[in-house]
Protein backbone atom coordinates (compact mmCIF):
# COMPACT_ATOMS: atom_id res chain seq x y z
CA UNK A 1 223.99 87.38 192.98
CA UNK A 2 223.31 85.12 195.76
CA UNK A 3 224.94 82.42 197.17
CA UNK A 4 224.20 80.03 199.87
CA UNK A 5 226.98 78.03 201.95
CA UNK A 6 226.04 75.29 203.28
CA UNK A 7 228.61 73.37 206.22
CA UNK A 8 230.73 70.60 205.00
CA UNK A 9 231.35 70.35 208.40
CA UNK A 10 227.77 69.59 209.20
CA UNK A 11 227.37 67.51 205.96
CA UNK A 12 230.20 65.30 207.39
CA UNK A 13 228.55 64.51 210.76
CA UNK A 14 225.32 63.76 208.94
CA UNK A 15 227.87 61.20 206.76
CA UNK A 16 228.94 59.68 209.87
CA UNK A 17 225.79 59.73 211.61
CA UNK A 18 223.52 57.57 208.80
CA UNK A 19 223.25 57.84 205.34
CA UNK A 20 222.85 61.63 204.28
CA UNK A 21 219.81 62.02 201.96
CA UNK A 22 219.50 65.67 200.61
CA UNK A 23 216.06 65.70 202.56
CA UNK A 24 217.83 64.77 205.96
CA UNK A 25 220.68 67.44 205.05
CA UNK A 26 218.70 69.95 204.30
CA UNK A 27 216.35 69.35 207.64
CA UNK A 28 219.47 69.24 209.45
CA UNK A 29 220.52 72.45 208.46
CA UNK A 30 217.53 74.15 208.95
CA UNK A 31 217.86 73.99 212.96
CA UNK A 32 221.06 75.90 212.56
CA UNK A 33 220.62 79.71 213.35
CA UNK A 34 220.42 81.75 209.96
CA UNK A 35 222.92 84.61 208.98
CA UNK A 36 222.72 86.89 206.13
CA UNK A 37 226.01 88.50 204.81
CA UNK A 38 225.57 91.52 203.33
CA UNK A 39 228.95 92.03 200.80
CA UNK A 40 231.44 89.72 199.51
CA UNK A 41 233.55 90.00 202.37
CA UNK A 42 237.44 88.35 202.27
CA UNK A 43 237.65 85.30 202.29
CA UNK A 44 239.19 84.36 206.14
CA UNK A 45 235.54 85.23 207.37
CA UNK A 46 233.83 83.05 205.26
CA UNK A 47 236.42 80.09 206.05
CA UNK A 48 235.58 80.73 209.56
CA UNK A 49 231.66 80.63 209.53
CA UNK A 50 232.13 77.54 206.63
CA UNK A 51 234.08 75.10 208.77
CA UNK A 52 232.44 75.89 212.25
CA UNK A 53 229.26 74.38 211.30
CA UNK A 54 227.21 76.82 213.75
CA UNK A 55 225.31 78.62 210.85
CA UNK A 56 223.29 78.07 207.82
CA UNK A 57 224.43 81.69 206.13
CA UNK A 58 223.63 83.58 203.11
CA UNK A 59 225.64 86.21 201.44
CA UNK A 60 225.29 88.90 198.91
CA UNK A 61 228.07 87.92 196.22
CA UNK A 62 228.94 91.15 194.99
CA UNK A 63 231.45 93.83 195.56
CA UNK A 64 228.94 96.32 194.86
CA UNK A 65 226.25 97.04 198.18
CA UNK A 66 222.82 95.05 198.62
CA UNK A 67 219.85 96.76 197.26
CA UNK A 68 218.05 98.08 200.36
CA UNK A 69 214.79 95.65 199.05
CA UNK A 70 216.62 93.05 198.57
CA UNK A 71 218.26 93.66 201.86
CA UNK A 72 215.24 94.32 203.60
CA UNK A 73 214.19 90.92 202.17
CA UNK A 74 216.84 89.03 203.09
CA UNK A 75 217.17 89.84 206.71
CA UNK A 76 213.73 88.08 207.77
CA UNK A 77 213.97 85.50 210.47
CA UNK A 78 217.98 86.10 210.53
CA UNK A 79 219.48 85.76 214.02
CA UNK A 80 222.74 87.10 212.85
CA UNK A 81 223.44 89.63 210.20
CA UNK A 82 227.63 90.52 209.37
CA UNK A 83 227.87 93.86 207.47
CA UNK A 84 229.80 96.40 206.43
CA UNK A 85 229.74 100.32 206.86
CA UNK A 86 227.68 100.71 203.68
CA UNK A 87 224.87 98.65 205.32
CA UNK A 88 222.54 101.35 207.29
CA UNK A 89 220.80 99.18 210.42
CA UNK A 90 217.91 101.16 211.65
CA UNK A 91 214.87 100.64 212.72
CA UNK A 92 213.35 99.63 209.58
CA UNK A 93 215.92 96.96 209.13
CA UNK A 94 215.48 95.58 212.45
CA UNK A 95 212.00 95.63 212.02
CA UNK A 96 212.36 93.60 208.78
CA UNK A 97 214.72 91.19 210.64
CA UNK A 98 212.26 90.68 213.52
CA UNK A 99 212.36 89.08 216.58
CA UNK A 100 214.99 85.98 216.13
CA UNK A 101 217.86 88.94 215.58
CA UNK A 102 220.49 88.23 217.90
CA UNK A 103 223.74 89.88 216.59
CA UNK A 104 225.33 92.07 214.84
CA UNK A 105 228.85 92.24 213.32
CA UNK A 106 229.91 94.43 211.47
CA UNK A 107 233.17 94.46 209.39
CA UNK A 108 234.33 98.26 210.27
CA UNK A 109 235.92 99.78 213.33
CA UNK A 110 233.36 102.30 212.80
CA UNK A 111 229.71 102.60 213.68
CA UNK A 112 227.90 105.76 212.27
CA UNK A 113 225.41 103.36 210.30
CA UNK A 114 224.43 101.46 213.06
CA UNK A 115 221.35 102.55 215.13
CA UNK A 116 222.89 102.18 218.47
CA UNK A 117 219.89 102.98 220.76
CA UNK A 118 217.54 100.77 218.11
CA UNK A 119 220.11 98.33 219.27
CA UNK A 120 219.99 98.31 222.45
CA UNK A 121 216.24 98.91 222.79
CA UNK A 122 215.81 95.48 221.32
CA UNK A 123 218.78 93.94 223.40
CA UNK A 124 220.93 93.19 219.82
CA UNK A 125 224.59 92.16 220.18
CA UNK A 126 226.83 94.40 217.89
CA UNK A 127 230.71 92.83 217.48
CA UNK A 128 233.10 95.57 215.20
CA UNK A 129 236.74 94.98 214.47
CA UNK A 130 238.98 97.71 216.24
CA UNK A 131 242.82 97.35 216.75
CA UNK A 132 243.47 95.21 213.48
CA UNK A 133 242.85 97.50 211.42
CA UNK A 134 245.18 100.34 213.64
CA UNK A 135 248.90 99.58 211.85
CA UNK A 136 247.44 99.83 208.42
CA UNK A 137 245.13 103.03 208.76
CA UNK A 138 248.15 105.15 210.45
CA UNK A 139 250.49 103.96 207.76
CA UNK A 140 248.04 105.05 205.06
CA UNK A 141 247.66 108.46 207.00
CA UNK A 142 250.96 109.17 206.98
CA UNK A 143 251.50 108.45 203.45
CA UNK A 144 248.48 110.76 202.73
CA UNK A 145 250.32 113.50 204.96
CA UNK A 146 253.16 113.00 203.33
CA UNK A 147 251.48 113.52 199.47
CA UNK A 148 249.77 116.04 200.49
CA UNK A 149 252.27 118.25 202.51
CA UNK A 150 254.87 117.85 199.71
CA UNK A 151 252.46 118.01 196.47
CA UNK A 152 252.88 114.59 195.31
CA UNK A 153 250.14 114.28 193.37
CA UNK A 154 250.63 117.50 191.94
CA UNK A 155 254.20 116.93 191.03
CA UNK A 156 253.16 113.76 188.93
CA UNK A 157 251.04 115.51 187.00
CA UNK A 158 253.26 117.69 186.11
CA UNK A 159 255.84 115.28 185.08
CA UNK A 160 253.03 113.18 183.22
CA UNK A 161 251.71 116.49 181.03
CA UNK A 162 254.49 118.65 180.03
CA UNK A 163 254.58 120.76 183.12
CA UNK A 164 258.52 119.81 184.12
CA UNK A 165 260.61 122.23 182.76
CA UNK A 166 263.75 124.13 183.92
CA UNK A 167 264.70 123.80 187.51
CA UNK A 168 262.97 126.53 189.46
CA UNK A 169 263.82 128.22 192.99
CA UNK A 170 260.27 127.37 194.87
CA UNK A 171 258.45 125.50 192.39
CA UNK A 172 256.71 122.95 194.01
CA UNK A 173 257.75 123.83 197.19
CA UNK A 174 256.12 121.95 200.42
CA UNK A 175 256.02 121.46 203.90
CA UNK A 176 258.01 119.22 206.34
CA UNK A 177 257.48 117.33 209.46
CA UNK A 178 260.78 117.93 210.67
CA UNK A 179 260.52 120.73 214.00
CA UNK A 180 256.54 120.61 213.52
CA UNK A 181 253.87 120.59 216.01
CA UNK A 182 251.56 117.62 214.84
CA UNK A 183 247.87 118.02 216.35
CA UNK A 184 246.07 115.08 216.97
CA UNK A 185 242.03 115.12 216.87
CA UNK A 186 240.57 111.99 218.47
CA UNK A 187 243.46 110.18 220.48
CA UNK A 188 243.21 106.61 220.35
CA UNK A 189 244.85 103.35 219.52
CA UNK A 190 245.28 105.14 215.81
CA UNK A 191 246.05 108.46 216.55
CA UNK A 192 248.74 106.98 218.89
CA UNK A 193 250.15 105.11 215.84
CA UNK A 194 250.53 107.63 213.65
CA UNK A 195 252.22 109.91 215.91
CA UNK A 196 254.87 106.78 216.59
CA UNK A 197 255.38 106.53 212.60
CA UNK A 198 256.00 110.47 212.65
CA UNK A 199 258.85 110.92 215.40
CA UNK A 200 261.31 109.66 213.57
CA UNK A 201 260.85 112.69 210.58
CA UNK A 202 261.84 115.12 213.92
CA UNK A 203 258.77 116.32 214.70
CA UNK A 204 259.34 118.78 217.72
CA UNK A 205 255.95 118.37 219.10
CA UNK A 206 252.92 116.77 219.57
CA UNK A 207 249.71 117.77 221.09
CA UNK A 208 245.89 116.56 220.33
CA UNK A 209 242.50 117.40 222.07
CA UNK A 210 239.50 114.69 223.24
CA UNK A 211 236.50 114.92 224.94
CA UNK A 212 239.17 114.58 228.25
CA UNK A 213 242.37 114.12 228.72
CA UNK A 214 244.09 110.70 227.97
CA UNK A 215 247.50 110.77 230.10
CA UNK A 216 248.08 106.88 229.23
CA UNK A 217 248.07 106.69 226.02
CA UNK A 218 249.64 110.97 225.17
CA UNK A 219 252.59 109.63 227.59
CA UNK A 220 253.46 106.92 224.87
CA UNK A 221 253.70 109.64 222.33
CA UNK A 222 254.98 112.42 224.77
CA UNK A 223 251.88 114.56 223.66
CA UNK A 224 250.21 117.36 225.48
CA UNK A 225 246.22 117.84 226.11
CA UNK A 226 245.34 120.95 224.58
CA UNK A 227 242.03 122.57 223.44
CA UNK A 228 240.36 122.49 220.21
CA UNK A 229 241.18 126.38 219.83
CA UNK A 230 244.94 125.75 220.57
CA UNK A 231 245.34 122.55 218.44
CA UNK A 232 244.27 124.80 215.31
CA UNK A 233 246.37 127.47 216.54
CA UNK A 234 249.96 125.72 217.18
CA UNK A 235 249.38 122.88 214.47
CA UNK A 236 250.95 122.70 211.23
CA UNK A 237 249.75 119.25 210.67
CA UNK A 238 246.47 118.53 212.08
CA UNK A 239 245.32 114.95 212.13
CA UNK A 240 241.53 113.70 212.34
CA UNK A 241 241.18 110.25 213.92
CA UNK A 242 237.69 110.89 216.61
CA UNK A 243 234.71 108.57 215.82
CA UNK A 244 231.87 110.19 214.08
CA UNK A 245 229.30 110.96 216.85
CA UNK A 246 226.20 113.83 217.31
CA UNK A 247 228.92 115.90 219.34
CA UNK A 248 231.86 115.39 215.95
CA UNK A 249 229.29 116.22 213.43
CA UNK A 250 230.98 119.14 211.73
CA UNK A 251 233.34 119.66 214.20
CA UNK A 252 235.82 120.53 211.56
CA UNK A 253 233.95 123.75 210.18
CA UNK A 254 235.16 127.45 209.45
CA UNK A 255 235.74 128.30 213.09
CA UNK A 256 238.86 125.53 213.05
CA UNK A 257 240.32 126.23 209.60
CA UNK A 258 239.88 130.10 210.28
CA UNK A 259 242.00 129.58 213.36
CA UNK A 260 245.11 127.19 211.52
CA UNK A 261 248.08 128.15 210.12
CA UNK A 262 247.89 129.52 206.64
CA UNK A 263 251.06 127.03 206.55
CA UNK A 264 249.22 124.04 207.77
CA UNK A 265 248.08 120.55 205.98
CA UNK A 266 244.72 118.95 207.51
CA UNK A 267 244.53 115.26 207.05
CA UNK A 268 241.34 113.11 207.75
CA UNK A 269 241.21 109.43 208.05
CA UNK A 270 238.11 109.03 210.49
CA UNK A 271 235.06 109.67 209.09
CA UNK A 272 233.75 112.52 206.20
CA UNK A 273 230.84 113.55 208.61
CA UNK A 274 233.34 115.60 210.81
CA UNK A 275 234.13 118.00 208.15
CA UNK A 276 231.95 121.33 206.83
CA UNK A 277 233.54 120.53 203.29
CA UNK A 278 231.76 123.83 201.92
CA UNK A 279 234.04 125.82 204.89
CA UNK A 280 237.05 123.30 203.57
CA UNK A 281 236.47 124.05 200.28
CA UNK A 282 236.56 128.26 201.17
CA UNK A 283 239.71 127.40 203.43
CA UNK A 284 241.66 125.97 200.53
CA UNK A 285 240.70 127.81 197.87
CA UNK A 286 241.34 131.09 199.45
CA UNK A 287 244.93 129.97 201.25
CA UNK A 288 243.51 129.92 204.50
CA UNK A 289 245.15 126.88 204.82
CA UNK A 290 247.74 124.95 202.96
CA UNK A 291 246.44 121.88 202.14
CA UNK A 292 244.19 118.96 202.63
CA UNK A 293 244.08 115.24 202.44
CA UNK A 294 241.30 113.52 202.54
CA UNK A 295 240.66 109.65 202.83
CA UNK A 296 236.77 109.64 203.36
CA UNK A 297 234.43 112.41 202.64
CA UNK A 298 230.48 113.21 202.59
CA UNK A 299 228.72 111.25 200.54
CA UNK A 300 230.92 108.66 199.23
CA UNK A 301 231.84 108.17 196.94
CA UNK A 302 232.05 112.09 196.19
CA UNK A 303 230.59 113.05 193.10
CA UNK A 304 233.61 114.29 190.44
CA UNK A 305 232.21 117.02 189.49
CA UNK A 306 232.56 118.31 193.70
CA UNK A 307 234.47 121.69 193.72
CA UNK A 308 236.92 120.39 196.03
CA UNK A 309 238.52 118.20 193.14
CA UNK A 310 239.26 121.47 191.25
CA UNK A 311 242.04 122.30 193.77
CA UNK A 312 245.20 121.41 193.21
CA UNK A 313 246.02 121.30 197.29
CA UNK A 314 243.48 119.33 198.11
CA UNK A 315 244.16 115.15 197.75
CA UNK A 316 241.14 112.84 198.00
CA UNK A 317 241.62 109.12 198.07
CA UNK A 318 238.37 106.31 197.92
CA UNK A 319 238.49 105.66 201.46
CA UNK A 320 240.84 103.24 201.56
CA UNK A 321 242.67 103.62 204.94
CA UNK A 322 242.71 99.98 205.79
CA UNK A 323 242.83 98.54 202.44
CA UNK A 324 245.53 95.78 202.77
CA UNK A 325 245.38 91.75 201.98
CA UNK A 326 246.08 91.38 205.42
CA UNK A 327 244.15 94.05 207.54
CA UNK A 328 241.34 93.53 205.58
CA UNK A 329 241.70 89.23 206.33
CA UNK A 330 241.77 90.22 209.73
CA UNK A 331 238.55 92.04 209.93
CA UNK A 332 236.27 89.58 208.21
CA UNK A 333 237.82 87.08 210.48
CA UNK A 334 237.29 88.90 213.64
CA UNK A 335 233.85 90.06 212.45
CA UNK A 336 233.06 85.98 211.83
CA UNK A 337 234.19 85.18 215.39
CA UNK A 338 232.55 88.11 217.00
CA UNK A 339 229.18 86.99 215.26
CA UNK A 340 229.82 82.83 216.00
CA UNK A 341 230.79 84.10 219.53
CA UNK A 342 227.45 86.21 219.49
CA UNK A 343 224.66 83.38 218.22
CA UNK A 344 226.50 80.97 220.91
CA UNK A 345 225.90 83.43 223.70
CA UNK A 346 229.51 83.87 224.92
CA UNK A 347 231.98 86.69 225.26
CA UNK A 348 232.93 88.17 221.63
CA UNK A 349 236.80 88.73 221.15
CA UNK A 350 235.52 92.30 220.18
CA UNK A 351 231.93 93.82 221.61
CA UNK A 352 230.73 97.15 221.27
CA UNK A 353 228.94 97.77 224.39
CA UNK A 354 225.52 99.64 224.19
């Protein structure tokens, strides 16, 4: 399962230098500084950190996560590690890593599973890949709006198992964007671009909530601040985009759904920790609320025997929100430049600052 890359780009200097004996290669790339990969990532990142000839780097080859041992294991003496959002970094993986760690980079614009204040403490580096990833995770949030708020899903399998019959007055019957009030939870650089790929269905309004009010980017969108009590209130499509954070956790919990339209479709792209999906599960099931789409969830993946696959207005994708050739390219190169940029002790095109 494991592969090590060694620079061609290295080997060729060595060529030029004097003649390269696997001895003199091998010495030579042991003064470079040593990375551990923890996926198969795509392969634009691995170009980049193969041709710079900056790092010695090994990766786990697999599209399935590291075993935690072997993890553990593999992190010792690393001064950079690039991972994804399935890798937990804690304490105990620092402490495996020891002293040489340097940097962090992780392939996700989130960072739930990193221990930020571990981080910090130890004065680590941590790169993450924000704004590439923006275009493809609104377009895959409207698409989920859209399924959801007019029964897509539903509909198919009706078609696919006998269920299409006789045209009927209101069977099927959904919900449309145009003269809606869309609520925004979280407004950022995504939240903005979903809102910009929904005006043109004629929605009448939009309006979102944050920790404070962002006039710079709401006047792009023409939204309004409200607060968390009105966005349930006036929203018939609510939209989660905050981060995950201690003050998030659950935000999304009886006392918002009990609040919404019984008319409205809740749509969550960010992260599963912000729902109560036992209050979700009561909200849908009893017609509190209309409907429900759902790109990530709590744990993941969600076990398929979870009561909220039962309902037929509730639509739960594999987290997949930025899962294009392209945005997903784009990430594992900006996560191998953010770590290069890291080890050499200059600005990274993308930094999370602690």
């Amino acid at each position: 399962m494991l592969v090590m890359w060694c620079s061609r780009t290295a080997l060729g200097r060595l060529q030029r230098i004097a003649p390269c004996t696997v001895t003199g290669f091998h010495r030579a790339m042991s003064t470079l500084p040593k990375v551990y990969v923890t996926r198969k990532v795509p392969p634009d990142g691995l170009d980049i950190l193969r041709k710079s000839g900056q790092v010695q780097f090994e990766m786990w080859d697999s599209d399935d996560p590291v075993p935690r041992v072997e993890l553990l294991k593999k992190v010792k003496g690393c001064e950079g590690i690039l991972c994804v959002l399935t890798e937990k970094i804690d304490a105990q993986l620092l402490n495996a890593a020891g002293p040489n760690l340097k940097v962090v980079s992780t392939m996700s614009v989130g960072f739930d599973h990193l221990s930020l204040d571990e981080l910090k403490k130890r004065g680590i580096r941590v790169g993450y890949t924000p704004d590439v990833l923006t275009d493809c995770v609104a377009e895959l949030t409207v698409a989920l709006l859209l399924a959801t708020s007019r029964r897509l899903i539903e509909a198919t399998h009706e078609a696919k198992t006998g269920g299409w019959g006789t045209w009927r007055t209101l069977w099927l019957c959904g919900h449309e964007l145009a003269n809606s009030t869309v609520g925004i939870l979280g407004l950022g650089r995504i939240g903005v671009a979903i809102a910009e790929r929904l005006k043109p269905f004629k929605v009448k309004k939009f309006i979102y909530t944050d920790v404070a009010p962002r006039p710079e980017l709401a006047n792009m969108i023409e939204a309004e601040y409200v607060s968390l009590d009105e966005l349930a209130k006036q929203s018939d499509f609510l939209a989660i985009c905050c981060a995950l954070t201690p003050e998030t956790h659950g935000i999304c919990n009886w006392n918002l759904f009990s609040k919404m339209k019984k008319n409205a479709i809740f749509i969550n792209t960010s992260r599963g920790g912000v729902v109560n999906q036992e209050d979700l599960y009561e909200a849908l099931s009893t017609g509190l609320i209309a409907g429900a789409g759902l790109d990530v969830t709590t744990p993941e993946p969600l076990p398929t025997h979870h009561p909220l696959y039962t309902l037929k207005n509730c639509v739960i994708l594999p987290h997949i929100a930025s899962a294009s050739y392209m945005t997903r390219n784009s990430m594992s190169a900006l996560a191998a430049n953010n770590l290069l940029a890291g080890l050499r002790g200059e600005p990274m095109p993308k930094e999370l600052k602690l």
